[in-house]
PDB file of N, CA and C in Angstrom:
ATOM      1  N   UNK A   1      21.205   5.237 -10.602  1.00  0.00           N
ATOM      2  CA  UNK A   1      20.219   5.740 -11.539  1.00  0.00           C
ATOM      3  C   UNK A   1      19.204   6.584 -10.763  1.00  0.00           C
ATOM      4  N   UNK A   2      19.108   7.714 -11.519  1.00  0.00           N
ATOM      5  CA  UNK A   2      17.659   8.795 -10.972  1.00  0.00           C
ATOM      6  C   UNK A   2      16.453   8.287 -10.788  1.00  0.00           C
ATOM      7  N   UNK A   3      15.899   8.318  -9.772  1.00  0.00           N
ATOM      8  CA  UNK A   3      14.438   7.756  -9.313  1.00  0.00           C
ATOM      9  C   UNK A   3      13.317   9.345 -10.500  1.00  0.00           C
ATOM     10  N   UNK A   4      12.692   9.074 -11.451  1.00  0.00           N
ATOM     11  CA  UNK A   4      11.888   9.695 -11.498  1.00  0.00           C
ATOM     12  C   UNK A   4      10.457  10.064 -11.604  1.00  0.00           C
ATOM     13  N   UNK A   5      10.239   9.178 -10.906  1.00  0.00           N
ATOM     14  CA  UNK A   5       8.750   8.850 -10.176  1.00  0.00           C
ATOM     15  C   UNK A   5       9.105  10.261  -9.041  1.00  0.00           C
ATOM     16  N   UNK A   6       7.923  10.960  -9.158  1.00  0.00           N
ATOM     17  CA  UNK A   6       7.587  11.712  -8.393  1.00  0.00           C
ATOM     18  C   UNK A   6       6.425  11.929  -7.768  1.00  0.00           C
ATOM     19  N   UNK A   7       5.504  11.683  -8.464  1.00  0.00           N
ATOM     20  CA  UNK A   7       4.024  11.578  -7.588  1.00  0.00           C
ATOM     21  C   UNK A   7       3.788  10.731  -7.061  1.00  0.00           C
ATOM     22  N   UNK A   8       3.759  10.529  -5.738  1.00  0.00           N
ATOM     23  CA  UNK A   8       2.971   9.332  -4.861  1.00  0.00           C
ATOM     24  C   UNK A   8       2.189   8.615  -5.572  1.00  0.00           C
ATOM     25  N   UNK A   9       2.228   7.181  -5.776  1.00  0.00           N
ATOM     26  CA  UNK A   9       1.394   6.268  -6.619  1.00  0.00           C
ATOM     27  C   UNK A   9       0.252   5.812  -6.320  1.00  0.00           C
ATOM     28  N   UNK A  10       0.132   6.006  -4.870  1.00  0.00           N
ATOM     29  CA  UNK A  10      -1.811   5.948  -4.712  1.00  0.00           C
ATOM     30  C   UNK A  10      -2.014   6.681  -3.844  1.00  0.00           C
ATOM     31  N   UNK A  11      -3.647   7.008  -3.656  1.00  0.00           N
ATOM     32  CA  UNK A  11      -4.023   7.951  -3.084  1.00  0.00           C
ATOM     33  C   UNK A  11      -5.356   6.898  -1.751  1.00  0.00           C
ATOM     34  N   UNK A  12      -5.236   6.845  -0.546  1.00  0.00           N
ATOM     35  CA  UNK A  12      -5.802   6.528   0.707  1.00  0.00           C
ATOM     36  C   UNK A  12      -6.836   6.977   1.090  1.00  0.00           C
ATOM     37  N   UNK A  13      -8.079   6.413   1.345  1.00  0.00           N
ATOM     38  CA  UNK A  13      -9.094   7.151   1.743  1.00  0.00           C
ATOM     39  C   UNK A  13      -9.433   7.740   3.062  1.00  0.00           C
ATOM     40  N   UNK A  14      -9.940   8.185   3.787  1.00  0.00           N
ATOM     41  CA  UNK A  14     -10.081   9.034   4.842  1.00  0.00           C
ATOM     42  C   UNK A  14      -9.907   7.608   5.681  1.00  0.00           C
ATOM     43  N   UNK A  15     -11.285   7.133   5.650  1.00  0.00           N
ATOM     44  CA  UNK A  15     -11.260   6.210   6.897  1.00  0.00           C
ATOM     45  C   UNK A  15     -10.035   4.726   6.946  1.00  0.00           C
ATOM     46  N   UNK A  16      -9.032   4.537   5.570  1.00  0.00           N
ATOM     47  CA  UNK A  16      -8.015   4.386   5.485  1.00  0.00           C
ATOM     48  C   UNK A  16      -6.997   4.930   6.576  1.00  0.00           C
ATOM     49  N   UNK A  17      -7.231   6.416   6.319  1.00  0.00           N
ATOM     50  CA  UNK A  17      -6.079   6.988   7.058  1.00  0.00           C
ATOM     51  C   UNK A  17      -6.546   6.892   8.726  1.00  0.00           C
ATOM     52  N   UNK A  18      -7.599   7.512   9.164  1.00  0.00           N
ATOM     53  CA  UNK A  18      -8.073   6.702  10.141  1.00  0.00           C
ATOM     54  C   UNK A  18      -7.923   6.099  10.663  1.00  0.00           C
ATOM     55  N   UNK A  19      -7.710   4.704  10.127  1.00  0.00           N
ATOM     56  CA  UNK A  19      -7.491   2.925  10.421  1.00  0.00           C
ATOM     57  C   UNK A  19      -5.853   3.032  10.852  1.00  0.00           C
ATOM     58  N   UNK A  20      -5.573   3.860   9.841  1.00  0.00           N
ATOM     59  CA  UNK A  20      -3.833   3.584   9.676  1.00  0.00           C
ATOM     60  C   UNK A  20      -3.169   4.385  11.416  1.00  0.00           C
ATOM     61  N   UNK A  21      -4.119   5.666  11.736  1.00  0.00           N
ATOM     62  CA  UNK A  21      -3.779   5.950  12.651  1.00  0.00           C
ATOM     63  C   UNK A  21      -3.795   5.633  13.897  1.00  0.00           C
ATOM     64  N   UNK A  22      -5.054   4.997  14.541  1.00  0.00           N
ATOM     65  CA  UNK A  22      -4.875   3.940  15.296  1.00  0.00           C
ATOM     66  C   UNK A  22      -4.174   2.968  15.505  1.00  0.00           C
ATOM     67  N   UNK A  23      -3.703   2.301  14.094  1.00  0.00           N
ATOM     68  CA  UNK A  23      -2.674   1.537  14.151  1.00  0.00           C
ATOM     69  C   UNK A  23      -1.029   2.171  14.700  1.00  0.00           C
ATOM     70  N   UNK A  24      -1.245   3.151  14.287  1.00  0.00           N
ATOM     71  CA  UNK A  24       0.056   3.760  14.287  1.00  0.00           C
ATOM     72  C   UNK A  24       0.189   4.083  16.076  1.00  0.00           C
ATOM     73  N   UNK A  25      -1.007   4.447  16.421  1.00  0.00           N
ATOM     74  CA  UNK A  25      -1.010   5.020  17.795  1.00  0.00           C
ATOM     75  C   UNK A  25      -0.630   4.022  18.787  1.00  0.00           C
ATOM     76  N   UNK A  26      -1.216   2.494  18.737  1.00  0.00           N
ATOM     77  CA  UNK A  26      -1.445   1.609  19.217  1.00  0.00           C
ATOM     78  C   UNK A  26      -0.121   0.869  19.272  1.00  0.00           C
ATOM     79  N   UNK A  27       1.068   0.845  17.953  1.00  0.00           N
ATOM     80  CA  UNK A  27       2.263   0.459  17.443  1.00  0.00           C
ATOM     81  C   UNK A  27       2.978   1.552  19.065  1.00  0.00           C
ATOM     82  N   UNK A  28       2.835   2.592  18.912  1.00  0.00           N
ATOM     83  CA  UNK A  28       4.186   3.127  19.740  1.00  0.00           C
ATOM     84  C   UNK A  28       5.266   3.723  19.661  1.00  0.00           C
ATOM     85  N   UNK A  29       5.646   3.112  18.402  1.00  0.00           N
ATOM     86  CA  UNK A  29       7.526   3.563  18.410  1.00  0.00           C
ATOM     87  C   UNK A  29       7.233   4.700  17.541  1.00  0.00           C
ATOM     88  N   UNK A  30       8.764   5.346  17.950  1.00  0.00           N
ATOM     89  CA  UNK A  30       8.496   6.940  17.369  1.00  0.00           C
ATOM     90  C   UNK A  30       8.817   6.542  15.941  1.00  0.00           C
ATOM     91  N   UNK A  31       8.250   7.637  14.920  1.00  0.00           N
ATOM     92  CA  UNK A  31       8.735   6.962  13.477  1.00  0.00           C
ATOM     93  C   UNK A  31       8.202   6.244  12.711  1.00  0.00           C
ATOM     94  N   UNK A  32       7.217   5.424  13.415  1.00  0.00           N
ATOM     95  CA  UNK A  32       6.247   4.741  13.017  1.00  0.00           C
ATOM     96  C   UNK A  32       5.916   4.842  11.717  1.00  0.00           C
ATOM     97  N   UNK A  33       5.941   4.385  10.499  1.00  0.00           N
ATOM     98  CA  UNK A  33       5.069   4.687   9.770  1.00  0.00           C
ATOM     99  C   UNK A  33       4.450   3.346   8.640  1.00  0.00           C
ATOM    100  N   UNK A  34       3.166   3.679   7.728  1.00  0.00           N
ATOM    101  CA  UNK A  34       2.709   2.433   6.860  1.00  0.00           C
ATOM    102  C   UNK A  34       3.663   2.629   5.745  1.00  0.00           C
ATOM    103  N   UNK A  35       4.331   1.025   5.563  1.00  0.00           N
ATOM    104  CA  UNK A  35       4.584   0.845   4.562  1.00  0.00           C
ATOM    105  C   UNK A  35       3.858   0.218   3.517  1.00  0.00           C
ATOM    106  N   UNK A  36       3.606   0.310   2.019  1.00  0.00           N
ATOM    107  CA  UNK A  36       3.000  -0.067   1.135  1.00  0.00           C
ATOM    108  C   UNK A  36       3.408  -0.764   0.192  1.00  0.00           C
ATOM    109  N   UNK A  37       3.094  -1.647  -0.237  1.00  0.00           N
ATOM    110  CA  UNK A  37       4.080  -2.299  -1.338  1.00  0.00           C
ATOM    111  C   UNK A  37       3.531  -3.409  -2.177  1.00  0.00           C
ATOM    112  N   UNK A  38       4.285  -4.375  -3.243  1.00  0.00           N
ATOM    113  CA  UNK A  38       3.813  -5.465  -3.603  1.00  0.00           C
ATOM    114  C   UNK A  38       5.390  -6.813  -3.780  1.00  0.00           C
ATOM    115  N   UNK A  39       5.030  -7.935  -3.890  1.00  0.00           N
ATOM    116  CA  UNK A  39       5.908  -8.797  -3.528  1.00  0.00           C
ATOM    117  C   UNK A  39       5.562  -9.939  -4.404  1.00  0.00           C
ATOM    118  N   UNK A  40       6.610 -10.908  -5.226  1.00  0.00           N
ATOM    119  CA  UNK A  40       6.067 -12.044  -5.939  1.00  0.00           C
ATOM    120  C   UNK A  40       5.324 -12.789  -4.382  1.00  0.00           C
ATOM    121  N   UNK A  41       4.432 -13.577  -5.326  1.00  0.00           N
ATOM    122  CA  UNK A  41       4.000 -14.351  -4.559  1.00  0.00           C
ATOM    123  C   UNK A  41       1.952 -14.657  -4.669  1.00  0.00           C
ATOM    124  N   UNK A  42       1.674 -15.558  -3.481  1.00  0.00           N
ATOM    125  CA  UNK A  42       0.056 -15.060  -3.812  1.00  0.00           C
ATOM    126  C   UNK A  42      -0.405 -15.895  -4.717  1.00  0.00           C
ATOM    127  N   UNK A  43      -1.740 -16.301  -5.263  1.00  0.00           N
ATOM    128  CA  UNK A  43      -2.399 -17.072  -5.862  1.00  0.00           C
ATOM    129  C   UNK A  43      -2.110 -16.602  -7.384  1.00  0.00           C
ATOM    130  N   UNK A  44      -1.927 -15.595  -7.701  1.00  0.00           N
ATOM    131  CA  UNK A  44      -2.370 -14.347  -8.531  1.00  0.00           C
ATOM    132  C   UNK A  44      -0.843 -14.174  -9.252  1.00  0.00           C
ATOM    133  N   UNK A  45       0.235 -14.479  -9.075  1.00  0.00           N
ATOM    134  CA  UNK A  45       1.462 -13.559  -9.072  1.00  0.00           C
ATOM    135  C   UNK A  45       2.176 -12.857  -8.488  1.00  0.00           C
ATOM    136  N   UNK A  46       1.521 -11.839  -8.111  1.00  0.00           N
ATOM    137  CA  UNK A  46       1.752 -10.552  -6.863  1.00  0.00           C
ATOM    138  C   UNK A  46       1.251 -10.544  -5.713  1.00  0.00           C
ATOM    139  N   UNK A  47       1.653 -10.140  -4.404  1.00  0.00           N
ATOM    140  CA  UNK A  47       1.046 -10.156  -3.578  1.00  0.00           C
ATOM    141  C   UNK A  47       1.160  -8.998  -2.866  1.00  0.00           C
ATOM    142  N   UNK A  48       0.272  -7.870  -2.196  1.00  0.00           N
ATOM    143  CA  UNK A  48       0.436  -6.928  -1.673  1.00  0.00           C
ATOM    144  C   UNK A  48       0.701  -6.842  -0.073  1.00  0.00           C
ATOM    145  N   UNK A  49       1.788  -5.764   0.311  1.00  0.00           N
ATOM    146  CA  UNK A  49       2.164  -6.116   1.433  1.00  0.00           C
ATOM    147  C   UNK A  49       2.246  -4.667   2.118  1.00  0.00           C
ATOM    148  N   UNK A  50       1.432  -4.805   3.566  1.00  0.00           N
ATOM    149  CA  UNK A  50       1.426  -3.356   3.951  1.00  0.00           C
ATOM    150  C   UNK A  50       1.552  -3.767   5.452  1.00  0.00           C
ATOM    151  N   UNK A  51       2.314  -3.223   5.699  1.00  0.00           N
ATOM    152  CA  UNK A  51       3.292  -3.315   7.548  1.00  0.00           C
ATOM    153  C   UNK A  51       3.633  -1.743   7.921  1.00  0.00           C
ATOM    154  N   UNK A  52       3.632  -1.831   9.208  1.00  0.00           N
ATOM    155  CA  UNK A  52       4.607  -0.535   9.782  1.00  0.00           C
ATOM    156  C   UNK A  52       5.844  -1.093  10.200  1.00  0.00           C
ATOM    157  N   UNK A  53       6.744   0.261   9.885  1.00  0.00           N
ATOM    158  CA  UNK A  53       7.527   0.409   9.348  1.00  0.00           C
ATOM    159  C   UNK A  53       8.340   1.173  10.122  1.00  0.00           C
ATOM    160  N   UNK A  54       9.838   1.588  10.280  1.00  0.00           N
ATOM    161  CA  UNK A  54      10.637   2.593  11.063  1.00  0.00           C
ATOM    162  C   UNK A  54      12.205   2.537   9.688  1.00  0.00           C
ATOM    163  N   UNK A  55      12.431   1.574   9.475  1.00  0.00           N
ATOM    164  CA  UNK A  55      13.521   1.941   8.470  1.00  0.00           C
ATOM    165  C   UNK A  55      13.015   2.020   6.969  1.00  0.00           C
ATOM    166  N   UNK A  56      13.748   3.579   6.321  1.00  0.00           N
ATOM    167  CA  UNK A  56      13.465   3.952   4.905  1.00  0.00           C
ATOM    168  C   UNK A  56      14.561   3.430   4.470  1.00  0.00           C
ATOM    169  N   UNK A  57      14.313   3.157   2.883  1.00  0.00           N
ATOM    170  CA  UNK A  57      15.505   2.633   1.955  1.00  0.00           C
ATOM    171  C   UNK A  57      15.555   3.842   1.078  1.00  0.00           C
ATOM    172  N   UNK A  58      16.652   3.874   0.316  1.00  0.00           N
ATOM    173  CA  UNK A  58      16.743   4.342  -0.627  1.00  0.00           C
ATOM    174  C   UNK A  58      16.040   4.742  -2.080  1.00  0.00           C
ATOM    175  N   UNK A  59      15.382   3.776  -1.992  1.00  0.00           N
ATOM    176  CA  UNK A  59      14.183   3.690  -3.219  1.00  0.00           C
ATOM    177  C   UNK A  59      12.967   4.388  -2.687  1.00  0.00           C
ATOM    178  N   UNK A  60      12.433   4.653  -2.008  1.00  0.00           N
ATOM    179  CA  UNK A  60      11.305   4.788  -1.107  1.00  0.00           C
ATOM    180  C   UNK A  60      10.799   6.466  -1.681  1.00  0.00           C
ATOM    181  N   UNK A  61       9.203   5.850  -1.941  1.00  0.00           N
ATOM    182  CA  UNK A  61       8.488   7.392  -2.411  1.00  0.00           C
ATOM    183  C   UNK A  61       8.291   7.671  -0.920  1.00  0.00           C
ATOM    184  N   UNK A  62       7.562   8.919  -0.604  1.00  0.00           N
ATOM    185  CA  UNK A  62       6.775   8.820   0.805  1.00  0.00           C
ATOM    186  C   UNK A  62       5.635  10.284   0.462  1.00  0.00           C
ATOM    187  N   UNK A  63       4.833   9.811   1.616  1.00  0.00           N
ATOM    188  CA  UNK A  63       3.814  10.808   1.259  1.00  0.00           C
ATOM    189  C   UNK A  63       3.167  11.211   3.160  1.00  0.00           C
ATOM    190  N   UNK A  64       2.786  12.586   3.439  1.00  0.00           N
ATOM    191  CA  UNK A  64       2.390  12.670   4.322  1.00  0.00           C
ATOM    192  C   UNK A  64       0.913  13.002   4.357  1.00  0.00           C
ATOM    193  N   UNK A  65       0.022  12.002   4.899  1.00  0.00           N
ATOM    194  CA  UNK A  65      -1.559  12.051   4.850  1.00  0.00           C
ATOM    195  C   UNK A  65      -1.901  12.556   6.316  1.00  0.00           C
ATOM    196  N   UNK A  66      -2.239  13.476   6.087  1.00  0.00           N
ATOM    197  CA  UNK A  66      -3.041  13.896   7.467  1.00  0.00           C
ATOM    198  C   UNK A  66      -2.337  13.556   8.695  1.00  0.00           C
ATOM    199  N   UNK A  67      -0.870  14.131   9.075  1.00  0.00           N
ATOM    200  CA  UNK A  67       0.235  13.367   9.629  1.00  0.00           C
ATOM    201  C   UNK A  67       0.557  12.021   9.587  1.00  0.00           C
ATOM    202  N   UNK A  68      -0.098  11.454   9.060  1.00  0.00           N
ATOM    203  CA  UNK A  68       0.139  10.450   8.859  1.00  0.00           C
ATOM    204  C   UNK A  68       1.643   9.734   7.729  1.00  0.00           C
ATOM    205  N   UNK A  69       2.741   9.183   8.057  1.00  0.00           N
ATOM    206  CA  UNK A  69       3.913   8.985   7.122  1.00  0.00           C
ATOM    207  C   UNK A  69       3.340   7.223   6.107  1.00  0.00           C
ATOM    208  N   UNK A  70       3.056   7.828   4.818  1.00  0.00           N
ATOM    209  CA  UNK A  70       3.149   6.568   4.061  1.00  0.00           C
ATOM    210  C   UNK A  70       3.578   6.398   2.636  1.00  0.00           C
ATOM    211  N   UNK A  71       4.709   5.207   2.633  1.00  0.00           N
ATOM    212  CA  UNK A  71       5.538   4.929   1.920  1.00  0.00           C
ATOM    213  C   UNK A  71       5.439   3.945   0.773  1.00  0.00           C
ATOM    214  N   UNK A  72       6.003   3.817  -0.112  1.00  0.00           N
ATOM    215  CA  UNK A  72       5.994   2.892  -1.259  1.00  0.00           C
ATOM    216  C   UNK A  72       7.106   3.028  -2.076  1.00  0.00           C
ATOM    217  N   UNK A  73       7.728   1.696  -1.914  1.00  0.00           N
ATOM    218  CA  UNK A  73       9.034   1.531  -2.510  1.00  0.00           C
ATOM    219  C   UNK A  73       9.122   1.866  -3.905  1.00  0.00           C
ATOM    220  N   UNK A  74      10.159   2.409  -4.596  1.00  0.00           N
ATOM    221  CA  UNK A  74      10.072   2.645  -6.539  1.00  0.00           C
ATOM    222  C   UNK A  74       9.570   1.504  -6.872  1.00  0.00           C
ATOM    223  N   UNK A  75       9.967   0.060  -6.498  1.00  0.00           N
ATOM    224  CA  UNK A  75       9.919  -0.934  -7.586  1.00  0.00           C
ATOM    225  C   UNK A  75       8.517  -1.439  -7.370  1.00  0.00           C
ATOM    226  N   UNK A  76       7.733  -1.171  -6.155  1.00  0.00           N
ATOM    227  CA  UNK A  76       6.277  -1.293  -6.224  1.00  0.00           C
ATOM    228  C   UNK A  76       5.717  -0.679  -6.995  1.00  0.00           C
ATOM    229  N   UNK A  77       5.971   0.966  -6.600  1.00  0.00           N
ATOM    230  CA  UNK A  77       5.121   1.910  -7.539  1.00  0.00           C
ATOM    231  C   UNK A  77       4.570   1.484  -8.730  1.00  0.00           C
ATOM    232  N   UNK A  78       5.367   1.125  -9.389  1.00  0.00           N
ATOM    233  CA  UNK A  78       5.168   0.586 -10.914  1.00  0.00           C
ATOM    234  C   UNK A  78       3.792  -0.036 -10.942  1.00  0.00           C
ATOM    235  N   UNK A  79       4.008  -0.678  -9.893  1.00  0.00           N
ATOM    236  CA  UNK A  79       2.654  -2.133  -9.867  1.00  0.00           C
ATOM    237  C   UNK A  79       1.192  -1.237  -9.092  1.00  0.00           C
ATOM    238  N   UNK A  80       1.135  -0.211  -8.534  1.00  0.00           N
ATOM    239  CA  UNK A  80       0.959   0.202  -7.804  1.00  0.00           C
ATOM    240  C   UNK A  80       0.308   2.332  -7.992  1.00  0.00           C
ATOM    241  N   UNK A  81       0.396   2.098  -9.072  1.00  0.00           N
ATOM    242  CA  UNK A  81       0.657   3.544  -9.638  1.00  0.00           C
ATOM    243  C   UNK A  81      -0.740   3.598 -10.075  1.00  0.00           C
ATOM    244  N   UNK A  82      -1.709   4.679  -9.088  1.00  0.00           N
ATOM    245  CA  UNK A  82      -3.136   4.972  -9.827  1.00  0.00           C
ATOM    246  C   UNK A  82      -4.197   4.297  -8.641  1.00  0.00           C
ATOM    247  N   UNK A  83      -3.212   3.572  -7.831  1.00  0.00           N
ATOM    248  CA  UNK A  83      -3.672   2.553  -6.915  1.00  0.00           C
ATOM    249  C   UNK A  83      -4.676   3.492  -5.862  1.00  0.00           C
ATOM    250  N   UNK A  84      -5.783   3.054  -5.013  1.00  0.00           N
ATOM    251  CA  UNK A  84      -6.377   3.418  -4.032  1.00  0.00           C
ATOM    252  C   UNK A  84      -6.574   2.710  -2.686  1.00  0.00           C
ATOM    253  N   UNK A  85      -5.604   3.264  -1.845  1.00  0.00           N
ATOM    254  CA  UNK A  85      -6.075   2.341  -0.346  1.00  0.00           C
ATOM    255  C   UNK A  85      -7.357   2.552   0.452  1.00  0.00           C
ATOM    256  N   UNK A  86      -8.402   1.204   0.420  1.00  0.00           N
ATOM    257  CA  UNK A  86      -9.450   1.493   0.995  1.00  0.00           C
ATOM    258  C   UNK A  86      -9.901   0.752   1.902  1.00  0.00           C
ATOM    259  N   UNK A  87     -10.626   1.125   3.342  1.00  0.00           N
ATOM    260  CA  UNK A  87     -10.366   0.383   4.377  1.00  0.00           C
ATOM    261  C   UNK A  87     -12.658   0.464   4.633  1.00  0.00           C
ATOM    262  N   UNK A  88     -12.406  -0.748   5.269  1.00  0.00           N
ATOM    263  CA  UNK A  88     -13.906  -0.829   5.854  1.00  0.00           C
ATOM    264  C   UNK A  88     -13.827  -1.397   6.862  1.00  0.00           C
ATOM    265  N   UNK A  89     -15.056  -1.388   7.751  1.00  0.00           N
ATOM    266  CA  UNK A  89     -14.983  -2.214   8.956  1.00  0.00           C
ATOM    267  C   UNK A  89     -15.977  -3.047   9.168  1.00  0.00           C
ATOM    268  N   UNK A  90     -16.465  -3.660   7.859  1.00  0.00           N
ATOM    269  CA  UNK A  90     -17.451  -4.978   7.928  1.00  0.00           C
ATOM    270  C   UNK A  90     -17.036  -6.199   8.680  1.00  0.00           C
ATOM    271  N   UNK A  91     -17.448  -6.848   9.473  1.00  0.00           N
ATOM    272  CA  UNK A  91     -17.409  -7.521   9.641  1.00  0.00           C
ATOM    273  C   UNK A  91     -17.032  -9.046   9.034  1.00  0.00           C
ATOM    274  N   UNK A  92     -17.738  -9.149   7.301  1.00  0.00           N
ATOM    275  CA  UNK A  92     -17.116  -9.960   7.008  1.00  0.00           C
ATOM    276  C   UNK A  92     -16.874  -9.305   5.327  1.00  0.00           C
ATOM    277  N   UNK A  93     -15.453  -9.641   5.236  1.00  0.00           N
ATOM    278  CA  UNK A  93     -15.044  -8.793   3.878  1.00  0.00           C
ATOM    279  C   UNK A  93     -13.987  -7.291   4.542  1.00  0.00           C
ATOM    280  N   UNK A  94     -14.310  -7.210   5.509  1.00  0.00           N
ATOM    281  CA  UNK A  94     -13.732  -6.131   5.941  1.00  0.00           C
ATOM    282  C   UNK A  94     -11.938  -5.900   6.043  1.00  0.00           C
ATOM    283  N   UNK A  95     -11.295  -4.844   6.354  1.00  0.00           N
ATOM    284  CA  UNK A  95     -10.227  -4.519   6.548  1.00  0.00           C
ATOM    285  C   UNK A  95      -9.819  -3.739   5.179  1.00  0.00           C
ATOM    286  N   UNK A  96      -8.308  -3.479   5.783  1.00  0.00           N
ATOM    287  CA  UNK A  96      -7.817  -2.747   3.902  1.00  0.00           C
ATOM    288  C   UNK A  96      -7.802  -3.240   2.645  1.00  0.00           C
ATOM    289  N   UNK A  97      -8.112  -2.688   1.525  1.00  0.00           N
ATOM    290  CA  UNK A  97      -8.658  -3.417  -0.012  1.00  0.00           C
ATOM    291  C   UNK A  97      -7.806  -2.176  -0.538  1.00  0.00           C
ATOM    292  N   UNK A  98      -7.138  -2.936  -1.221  1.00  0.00           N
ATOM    293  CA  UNK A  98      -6.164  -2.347  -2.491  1.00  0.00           C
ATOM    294  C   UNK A  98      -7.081  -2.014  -3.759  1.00  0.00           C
ATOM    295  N   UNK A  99      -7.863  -1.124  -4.357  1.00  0.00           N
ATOM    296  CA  UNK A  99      -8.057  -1.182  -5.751  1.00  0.00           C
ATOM    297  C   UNK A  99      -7.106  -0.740  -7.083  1.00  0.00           C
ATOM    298  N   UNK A 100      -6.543  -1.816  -7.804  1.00  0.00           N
ATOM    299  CA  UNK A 100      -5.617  -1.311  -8.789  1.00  0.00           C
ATOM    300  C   UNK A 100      -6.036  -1.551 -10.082  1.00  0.00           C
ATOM    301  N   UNK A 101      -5.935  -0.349 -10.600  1.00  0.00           N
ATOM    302  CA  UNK A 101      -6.249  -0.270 -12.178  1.00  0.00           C
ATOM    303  C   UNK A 101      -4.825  -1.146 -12.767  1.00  0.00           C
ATOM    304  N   UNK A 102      -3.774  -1.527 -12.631  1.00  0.00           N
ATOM    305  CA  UNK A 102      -3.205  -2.121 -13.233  1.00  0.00           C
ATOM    306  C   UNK A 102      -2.726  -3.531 -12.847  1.00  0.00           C
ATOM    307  N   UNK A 103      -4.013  -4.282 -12.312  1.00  0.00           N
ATOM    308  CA  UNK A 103      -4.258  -5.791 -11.835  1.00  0.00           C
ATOM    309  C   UNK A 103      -4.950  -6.037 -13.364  1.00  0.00           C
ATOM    310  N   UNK A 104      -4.783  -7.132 -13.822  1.00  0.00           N
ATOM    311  CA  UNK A 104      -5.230  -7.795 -15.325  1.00  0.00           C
ATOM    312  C   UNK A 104      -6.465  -8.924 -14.260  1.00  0.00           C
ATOM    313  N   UNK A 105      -5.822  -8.951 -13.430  1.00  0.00           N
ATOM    314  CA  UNK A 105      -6.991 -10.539 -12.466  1.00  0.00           C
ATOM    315  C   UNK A 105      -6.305  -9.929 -10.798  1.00  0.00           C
ATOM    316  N   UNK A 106      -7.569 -10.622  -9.573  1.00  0.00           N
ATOM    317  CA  UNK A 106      -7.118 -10.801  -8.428  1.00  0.00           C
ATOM    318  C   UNK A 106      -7.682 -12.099  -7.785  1.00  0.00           C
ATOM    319  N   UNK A 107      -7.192 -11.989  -6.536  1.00  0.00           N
ATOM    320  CA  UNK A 107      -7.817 -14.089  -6.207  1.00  0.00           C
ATOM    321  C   UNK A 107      -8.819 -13.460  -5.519  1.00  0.00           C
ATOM    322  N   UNK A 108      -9.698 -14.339  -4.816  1.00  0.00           N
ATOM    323  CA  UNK A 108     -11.206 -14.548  -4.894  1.00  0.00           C
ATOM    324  C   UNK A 108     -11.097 -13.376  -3.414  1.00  0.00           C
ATOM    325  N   UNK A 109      -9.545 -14.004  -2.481  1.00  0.00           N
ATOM    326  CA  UNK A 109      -9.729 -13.059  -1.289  1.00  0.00           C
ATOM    327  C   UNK A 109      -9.342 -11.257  -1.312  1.00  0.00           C
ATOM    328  N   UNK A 110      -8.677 -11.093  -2.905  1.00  0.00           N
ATOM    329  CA  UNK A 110      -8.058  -9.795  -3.294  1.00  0.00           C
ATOM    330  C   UNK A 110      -7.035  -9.456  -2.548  1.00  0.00           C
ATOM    331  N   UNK A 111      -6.054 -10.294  -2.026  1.00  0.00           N
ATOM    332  CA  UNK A 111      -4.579 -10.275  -1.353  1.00  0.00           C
ATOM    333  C   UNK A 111      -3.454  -9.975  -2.328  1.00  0.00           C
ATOM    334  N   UNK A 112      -3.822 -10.884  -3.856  1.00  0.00           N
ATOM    335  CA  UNK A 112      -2.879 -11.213  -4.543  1.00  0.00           C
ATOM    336  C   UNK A 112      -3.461 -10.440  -5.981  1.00  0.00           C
ATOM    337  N   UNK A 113      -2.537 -10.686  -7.089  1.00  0.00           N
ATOM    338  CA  UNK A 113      -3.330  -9.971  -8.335  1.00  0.00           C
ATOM    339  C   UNK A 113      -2.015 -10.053  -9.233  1.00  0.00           C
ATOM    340  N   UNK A 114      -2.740 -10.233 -10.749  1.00  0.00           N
ATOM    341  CA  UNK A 114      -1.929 -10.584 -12.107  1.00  0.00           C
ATOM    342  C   UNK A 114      -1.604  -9.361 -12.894  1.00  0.00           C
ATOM    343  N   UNK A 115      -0.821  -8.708 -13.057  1.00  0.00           N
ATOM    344  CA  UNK A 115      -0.590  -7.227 -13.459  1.00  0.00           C
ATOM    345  C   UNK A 115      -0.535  -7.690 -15.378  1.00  0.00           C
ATOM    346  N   UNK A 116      -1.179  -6.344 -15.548  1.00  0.00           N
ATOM    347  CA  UNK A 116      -1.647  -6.239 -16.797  1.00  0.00           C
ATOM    348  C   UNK A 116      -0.023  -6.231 -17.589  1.00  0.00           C
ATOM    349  N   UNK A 117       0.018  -6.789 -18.394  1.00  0.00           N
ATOM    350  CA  UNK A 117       1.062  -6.785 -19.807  1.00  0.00           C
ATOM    351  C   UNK A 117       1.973  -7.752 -18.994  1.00  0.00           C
ATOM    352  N   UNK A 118       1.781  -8.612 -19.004  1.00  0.00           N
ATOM    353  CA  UNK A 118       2.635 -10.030 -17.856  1.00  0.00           C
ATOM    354  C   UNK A 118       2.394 -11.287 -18.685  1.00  0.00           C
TER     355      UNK A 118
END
């Protein structure tokens, strides 16, 4: 079946991409790149899951940010579509924060989240 999702489903903020690149620099391997995604699981239902990455699947959107390579599988997208990756460096509360318009609820730490029409 035709994948027809075509627009990248979220959009990363600067100091996101930033974050992501250090990481990436620090990782090493050629190819490197963030993967994005969501997974049963979590307090919530869903749980969001973001790793680097070197093997693409078949399903896989991808998007290039500021050289930066980042990916999100079709069957996330869905969950994931409208989404914003946003990164801080507070001390407490800090690191990457998913905001999704199509979370109905998230748990108290915002790891996990209840998707609307569920």
């Amino acid at each position: 079946m035709a994948e027809t999702q075509t627009e990248f489903p979220i959009t990363v903020s600067e100091a996101a991409i930033a974050q992501i690149k250090r990481l990436v620099t620090k990782d090493g391997r050629p190819d490197v790149f963030l993967r994005v995604g969501v997974k049963g699981g979590g307090c919530s239902g869903f749980e969001y899951v973001m790793k680097l990455d070197v093997k693409n699947t078949p399903i896989d959107l991808e998007a290039d940010l500021d050289g930066i390579k980042v990916v999100v599988d079709a069957k996330s997208a869905k969950f994931l579509q409208g989404s914003s990756l946003e990164y801080t460096g507070n001390l407490i509360g800090g690191g990457f924060k998913v905001e999704n318009p199509n979370a109905a609820r998230s748990c108290g730490c915002g790891t996990s989240f209840t998707p609307k029409n569920i």
